[in-house]
Protein backbone atom coordinates (compact mmCIF):
# COMPACT_ATOMS: atom_id res chain seq x y z
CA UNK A 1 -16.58 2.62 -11.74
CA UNK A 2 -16.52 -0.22 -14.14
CA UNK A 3 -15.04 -3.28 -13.20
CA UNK A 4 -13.02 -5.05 -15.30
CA UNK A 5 -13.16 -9.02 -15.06
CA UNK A 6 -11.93 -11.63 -17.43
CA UNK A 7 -11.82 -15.33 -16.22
CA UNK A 8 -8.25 -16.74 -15.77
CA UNK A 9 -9.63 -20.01 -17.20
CA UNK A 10 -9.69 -19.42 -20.48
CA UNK A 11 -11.70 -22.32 -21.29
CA UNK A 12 -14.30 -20.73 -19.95
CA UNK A 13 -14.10 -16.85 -20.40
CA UNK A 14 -15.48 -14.26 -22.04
CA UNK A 15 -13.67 -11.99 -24.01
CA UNK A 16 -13.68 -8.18 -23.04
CA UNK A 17 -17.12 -6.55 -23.13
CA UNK A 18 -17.29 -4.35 -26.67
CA UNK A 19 -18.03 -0.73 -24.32
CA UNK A 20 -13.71 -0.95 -24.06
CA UNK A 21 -13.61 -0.66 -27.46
CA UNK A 22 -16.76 2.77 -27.92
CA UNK A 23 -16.83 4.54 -24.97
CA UNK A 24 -14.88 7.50 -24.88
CA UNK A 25 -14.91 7.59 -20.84
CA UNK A 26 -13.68 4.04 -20.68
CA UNK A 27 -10.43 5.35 -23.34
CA UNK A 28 -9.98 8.38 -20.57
CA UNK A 29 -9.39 5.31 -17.72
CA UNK A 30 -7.29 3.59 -20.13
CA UNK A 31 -4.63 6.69 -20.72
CA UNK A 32 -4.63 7.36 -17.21
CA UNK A 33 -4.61 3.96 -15.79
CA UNK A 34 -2.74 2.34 -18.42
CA UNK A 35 -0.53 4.24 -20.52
CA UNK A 36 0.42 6.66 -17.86
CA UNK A 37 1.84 3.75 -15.40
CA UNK A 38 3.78 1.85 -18.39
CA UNK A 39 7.12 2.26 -20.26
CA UNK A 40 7.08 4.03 -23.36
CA UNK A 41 9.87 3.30 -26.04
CA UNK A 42 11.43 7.20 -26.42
CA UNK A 43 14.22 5.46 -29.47
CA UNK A 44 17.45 4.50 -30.15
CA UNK A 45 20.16 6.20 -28.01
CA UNK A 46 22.86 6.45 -30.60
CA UNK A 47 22.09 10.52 -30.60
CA UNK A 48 22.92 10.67 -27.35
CA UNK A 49 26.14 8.47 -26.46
CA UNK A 50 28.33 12.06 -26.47
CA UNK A 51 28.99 13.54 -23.00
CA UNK A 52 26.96 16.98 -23.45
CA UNK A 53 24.17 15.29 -26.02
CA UNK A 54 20.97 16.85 -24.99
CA UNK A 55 17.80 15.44 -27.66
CA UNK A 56 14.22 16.39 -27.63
CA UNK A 57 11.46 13.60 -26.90
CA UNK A 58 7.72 13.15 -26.69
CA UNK A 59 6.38 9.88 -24.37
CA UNK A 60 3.97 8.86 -26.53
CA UNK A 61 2.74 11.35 -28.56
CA UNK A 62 -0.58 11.74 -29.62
CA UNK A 63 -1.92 10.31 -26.31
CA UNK A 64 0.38 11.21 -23.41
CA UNK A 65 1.96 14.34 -25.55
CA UNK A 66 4.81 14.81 -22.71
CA UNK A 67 7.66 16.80 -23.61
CA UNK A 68 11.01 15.43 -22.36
CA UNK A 69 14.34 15.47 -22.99
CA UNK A 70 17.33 12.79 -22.85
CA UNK A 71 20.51 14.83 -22.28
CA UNK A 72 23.75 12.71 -21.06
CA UNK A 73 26.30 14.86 -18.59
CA UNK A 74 30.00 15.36 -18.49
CA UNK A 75 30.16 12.51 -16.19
CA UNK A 76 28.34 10.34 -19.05
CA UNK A 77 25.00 10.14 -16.65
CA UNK A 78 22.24 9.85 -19.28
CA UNK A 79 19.19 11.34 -17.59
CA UNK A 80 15.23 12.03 -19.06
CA UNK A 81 14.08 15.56 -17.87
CA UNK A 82 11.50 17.31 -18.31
CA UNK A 83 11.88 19.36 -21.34
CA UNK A 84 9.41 22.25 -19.83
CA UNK A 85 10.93 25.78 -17.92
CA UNK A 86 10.03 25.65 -14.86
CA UNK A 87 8.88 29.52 -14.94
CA UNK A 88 6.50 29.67 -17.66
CA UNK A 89 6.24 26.67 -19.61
CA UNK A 90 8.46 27.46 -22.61
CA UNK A 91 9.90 24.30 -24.26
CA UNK A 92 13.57 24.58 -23.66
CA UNK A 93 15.10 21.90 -26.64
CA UNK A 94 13.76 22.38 -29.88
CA UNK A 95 16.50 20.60 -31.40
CA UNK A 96 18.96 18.07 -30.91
CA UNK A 97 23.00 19.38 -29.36
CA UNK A 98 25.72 17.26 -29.47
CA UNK A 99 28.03 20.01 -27.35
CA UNK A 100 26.02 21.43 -24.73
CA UNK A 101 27.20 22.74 -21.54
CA UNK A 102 24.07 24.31 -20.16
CA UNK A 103 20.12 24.54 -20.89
CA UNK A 104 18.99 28.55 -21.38
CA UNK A 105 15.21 28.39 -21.96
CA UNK A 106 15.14 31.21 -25.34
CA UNK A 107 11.66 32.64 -23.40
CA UNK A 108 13.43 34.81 -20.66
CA UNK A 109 16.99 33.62 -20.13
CA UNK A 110 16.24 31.19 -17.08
CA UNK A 111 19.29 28.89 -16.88
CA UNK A 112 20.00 24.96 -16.46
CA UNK A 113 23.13 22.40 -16.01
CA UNK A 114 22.50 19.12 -17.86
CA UNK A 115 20.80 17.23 -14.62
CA UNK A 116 18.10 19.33 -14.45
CA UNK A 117 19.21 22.40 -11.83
CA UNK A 118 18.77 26.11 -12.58
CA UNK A 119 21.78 27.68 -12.66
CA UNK A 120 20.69 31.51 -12.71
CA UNK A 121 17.22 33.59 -14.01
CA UNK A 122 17.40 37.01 -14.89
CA UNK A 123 15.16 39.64 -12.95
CA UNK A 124 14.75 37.61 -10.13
CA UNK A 125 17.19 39.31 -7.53
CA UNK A 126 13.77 40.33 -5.48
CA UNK A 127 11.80 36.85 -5.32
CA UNK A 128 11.58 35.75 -2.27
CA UNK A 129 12.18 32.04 -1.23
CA UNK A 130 13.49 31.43 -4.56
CA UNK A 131 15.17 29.44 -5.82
CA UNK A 132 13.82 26.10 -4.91
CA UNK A 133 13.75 22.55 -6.03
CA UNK A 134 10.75 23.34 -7.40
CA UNK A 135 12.48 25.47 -9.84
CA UNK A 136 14.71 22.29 -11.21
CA UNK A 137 13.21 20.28 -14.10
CA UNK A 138 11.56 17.15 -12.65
CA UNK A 139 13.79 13.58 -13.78
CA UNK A 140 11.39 11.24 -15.23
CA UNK A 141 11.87 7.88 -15.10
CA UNK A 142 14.32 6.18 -17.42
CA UNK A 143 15.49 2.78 -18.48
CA UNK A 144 17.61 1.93 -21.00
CA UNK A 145 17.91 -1.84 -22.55
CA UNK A 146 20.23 -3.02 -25.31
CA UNK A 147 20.34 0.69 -27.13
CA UNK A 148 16.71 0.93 -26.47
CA UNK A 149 15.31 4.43 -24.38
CA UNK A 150 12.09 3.83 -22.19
CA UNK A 151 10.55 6.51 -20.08
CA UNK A 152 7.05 6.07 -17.90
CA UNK A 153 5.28 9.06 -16.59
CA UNK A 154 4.23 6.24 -12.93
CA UNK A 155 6.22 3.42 -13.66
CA UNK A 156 4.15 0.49 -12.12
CA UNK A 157 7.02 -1.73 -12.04
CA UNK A 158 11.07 -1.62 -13.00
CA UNK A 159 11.29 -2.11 -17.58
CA UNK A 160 13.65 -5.13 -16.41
CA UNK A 161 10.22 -7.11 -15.42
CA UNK A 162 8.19 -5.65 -18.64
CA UNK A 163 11.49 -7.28 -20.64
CA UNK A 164 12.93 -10.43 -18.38
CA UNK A 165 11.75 -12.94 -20.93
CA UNK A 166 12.70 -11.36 -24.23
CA UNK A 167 16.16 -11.07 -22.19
CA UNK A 168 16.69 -14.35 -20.66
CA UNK A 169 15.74 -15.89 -23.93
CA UNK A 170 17.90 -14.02 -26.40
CA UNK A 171 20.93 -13.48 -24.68
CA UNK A 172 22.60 -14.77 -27.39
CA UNK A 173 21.28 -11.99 -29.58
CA UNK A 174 23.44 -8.83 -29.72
CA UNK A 175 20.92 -6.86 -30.09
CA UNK A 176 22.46 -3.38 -28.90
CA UNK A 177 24.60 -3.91 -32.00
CA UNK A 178 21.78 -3.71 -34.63
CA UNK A 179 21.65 -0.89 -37.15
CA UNK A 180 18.44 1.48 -37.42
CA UNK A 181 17.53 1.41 -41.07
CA UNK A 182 15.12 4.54 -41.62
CA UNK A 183 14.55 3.71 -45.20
CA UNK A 184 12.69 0.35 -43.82
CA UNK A 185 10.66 2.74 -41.39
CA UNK A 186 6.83 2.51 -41.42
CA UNK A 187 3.85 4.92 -40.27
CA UNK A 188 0.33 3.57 -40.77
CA UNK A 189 -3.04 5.37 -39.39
CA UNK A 190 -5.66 2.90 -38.64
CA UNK A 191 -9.56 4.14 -37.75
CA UNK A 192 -9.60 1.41 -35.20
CA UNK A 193 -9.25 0.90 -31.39
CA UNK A 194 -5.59 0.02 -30.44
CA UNK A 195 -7.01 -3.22 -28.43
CA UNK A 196 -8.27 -4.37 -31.43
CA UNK A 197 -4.97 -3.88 -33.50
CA UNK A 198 -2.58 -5.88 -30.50
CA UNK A 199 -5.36 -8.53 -30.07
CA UNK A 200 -4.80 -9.37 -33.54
CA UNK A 201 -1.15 -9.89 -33.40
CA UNK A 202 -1.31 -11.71 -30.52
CA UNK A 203 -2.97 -14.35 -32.03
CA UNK A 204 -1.70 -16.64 -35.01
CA UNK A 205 -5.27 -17.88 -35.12
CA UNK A 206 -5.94 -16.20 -38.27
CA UNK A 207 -2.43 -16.69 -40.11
CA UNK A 208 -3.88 -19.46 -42.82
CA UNK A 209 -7.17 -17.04 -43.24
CA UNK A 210 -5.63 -13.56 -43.96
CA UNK A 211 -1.90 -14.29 -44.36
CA UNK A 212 -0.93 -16.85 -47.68
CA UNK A 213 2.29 -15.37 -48.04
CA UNK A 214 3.11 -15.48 -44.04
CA UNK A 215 1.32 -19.15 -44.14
CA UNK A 216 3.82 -20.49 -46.81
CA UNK A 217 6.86 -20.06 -44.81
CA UNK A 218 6.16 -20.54 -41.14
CA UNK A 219 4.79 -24.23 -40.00
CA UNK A 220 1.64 -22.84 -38.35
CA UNK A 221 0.66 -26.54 -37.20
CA UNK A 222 3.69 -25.86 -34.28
CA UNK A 223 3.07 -22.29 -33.96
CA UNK A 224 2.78 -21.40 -30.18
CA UNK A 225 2.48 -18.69 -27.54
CA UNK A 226 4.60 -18.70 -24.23
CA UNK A 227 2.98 -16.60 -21.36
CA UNK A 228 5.24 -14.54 -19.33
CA UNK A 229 4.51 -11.70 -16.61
CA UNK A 230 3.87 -8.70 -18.67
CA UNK A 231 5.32 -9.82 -22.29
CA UNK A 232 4.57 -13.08 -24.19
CA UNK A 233 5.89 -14.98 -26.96
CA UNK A 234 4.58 -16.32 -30.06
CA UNK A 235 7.34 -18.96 -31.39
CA UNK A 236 7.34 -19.23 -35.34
CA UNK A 237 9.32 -22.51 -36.96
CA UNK A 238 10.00 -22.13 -40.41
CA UNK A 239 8.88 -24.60 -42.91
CA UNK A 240 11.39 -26.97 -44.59
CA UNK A 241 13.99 -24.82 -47.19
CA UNK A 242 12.59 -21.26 -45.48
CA UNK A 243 14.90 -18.65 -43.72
CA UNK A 244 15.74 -19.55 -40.13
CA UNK A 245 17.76 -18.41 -37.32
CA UNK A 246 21.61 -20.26 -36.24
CA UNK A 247 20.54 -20.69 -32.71
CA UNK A 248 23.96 -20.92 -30.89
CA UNK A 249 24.05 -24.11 -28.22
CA UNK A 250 23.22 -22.84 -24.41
CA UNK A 251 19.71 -21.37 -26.05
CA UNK A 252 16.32 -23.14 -25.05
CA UNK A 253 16.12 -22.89 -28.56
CA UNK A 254 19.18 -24.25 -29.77
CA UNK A 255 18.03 -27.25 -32.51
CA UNK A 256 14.71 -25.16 -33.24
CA UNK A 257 14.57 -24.10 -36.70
CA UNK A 258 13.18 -20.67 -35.58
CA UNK A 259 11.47 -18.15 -38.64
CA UNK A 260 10.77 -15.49 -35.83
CA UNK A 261 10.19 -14.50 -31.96
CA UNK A 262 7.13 -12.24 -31.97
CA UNK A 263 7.34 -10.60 -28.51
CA UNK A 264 4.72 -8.54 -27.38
CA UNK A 265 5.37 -6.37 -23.67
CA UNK A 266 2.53 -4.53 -21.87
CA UNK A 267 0.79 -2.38 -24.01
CA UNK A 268 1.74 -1.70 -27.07
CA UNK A 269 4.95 -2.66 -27.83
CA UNK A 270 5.91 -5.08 -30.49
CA UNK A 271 9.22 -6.71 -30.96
CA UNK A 272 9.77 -8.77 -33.97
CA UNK A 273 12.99 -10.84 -34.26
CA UNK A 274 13.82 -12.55 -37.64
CA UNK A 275 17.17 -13.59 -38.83
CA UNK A 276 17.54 -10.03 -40.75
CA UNK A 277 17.09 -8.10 -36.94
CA UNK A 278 14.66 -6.63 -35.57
CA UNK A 279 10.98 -5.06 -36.75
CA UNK A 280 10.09 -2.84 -33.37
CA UNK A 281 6.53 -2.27 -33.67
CA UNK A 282 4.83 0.78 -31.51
CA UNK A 283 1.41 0.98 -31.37
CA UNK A 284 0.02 4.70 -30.22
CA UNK A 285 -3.53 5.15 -29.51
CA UNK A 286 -4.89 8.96 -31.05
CA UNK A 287 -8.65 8.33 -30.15
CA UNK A 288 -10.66 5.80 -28.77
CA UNK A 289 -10.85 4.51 -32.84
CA UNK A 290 -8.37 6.12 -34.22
CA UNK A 291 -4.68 4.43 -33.83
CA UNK A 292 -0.57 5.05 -35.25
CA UNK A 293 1.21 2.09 -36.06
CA UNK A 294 5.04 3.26 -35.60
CA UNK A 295 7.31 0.47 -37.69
CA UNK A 296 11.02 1.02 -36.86
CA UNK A 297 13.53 -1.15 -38.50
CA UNK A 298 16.69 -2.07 -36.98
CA UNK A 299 19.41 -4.86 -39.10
CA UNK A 300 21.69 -7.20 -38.37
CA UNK A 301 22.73 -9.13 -41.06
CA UNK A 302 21.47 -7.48 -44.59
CA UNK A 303 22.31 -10.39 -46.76
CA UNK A 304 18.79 -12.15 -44.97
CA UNK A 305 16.79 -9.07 -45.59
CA UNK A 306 13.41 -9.74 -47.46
CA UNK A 307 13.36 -13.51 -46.88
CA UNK A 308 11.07 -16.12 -44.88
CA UNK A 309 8.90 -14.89 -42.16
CA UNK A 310 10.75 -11.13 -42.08
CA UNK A 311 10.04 -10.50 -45.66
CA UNK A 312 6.84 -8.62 -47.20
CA UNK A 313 6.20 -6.66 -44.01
CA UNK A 314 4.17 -4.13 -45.85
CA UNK A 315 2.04 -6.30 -47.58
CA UNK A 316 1.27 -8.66 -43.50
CA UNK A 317 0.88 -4.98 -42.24
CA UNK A 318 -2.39 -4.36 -44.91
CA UNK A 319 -3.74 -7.44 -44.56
CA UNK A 320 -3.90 -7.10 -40.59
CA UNK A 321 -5.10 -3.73 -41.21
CA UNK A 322 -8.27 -4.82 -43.27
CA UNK A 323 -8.87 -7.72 -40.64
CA UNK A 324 -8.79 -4.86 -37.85
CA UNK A 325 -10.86 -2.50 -39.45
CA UNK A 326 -13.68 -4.73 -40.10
CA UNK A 327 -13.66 -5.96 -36.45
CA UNK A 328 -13.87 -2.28 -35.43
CA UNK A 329 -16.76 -2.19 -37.15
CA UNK A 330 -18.10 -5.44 -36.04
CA UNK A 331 -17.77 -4.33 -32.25
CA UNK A 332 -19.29 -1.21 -32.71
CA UNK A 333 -22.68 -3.48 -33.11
CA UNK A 334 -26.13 -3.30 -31.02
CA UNK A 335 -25.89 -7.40 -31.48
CA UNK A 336 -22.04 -7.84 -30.22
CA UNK A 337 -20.82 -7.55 -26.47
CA UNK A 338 -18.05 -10.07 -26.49
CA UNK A 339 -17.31 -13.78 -27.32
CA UNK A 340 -14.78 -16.65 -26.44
CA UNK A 341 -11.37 -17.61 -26.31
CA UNK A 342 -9.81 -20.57 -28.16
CA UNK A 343 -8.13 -22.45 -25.52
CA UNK A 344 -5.22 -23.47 -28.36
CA UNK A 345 -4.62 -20.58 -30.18
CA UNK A 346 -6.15 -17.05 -28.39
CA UNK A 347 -3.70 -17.75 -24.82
CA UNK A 348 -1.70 -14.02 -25.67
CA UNK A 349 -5.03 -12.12 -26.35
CA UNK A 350 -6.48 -13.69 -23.17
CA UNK A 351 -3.16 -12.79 -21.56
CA UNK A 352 -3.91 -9.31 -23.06
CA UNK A 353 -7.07 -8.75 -21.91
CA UNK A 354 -6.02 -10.40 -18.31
CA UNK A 355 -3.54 -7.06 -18.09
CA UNK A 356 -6.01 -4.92 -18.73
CA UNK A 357 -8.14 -5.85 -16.38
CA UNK A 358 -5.66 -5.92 -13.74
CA UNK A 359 -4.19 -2.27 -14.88
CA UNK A 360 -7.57 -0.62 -15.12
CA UNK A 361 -9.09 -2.07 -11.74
CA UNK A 362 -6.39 -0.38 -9.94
């Protein structure tokens, strides 16, 4: 198998070899090894704070395609279960229920309580050795954080290390309490690789090249990344008279006249904070160049919509977009195989790249 390597000096390395980006064997490894073994954002959990809510999920759809369910029990224990009968297949919740007591699967009648056990199947009286546990729907693994759902098919380690740092940091920020706006909601199809798309963001490199709108209100001259476990952070000041957070005193940041905290966790998750709320970015690989961008919209105070570094979203979004697209093309070259880092402004893409090496050499 290919081996993965990327120097941990990054005044030295390499950047990854262009095959990540075209072979279709190589994008097989990286669902299995990667996306398979990671937490996957599953929504906002205001549909299911009601004892007896039972919803209808997908973990990442598109690429994983696994059909789960959150349902929450009359003793308020929100669970993620499998949302597949355990006789034939059938998918039991089409639609969302705010009042259910039971599961009944609407193939042949098997039966379900809200943590996952069968209750009762009809024309079964003669089965032998049955029922088991094998006849329960499976639990997958669930996190929540700050009204956020996350499931992972082989979690390779708890959501609370994915998301320490954007926790510790913002503790200030009540986050749980922000308001999903779906007429700010976003879905963009790229014909690139997904890599390509997050090694973008995670770079501010290219902010006074593609970005004149973005480069007039953030001071790019003290824009910085800050390297955590499986997230970083790229820290955005805002220039003199542009919109900035009220950074409360016992913050790191308190003083800072912050425009945005662009957090990025392990793969493909994007979490924007400006002084509106929060831009939650989901990236969802389709094919090996072929890729959803998910933007989700979530407000806190709608008087600082559309202003400094959180306004003209749309118009960043196409601009990255073009940028991407001609890289995808670039990579897909008989002359390119990889190049270098800048040691000043490429440390989250390296940091990127460092993960994946690390995830797919498992």
């Amino acid at each position: 198998m290919t081996k993965f390597i990327i120097d941990p000096d990054i005044t030295t390395a390499q950047t990854l070899d262009s095959s990540f980006y075209n072979d279709a064997a190589i994008f097989d490894l990286v669902r299995e090894k990667i996306f398979t073994t990671t937490w996957q954002w599953t929504g906002a959990l205001d549909d299911v704070k009601q004892n007896g809510s039972v919803v209808p999920r997908e973990i990442l759809p598109g690429l994983l395609n696994e059909p789960v369910m959150l349902a929450r029990d009359e003793a308020a224990q929100l669970r993620c279960l499998s949302n597949v009968c355990t006789h034939r297949g059938n998918i039991l919740v089409q639609e969302p229920c705010s009042k259910a007591k039971s599961l009944r699967c609407s193939y042949h009648g098997r039966r379900f309580d809200l943590t996952g056990k069968m209750l009762s199947m009809p024309e079964f009286s003669e089965a032998k050795n049955f029922p088991s546990v094998m006849d329960n729907l499976p639990e997958v693994p669930f996190s929540a954080w700050k009204n956020h759902g996350f499931a992972a098919l082989c979690p390779s380690a708890p959501l609370e290390d994915f998301l320490a740092e954007v926790t510790q940091r913002l503790h200030w920020m009540p986050i749980e309490t922000f308001v999903h706006d779906p007429k700010r909601d976003r879905n963009f199809l790229l014909e690139a690789n997904w890599a390509l798309y997050i090694e973008n963001y995670l770079e501010g490199f290219h902010i006074p090249f593609v970005h004149p709108g973005l480069n007039a209100v953030v001071d790019y001259a003290s824009y910085g990344s800050e390297i955590g476990r499986y997230a970083n952070l790229q820290l955005a000041l805002a220039r003199p008279g542009e919109s900035a957070f009220a950074i409360p005193a016992g913050s790191v940041d308190h003083g800072k006249r912050v425009a945005a905290f662009y957090y990025w966790v392990f793969p493909n998750l994007m979490l924007n904070f400006y002084p509106w709320g929060l831009s939650l970015n989901l990236i969802e690989p389709l094919a090996r160049d072929r890729t959803r961008i998910s933007f989700r919209s979530f407000v806190w105070d709608e008087a600082k919509l559309d202003q400094g570094a959180g306004a003209g979203l749309d118009q960043v979004e196409m601009e990255d977009e073009a940028v991407v697209m001609a890289v995808q093309r670039g990579v897909r070259s008989r002359f390119y195989q990889h190049g270098r880092y800048s040691p000043s402004r490429e440390q989250g893409t390296h940091h990127f790249h460092r993960l994946i090496c690390e995830f797919m050499n498992r």
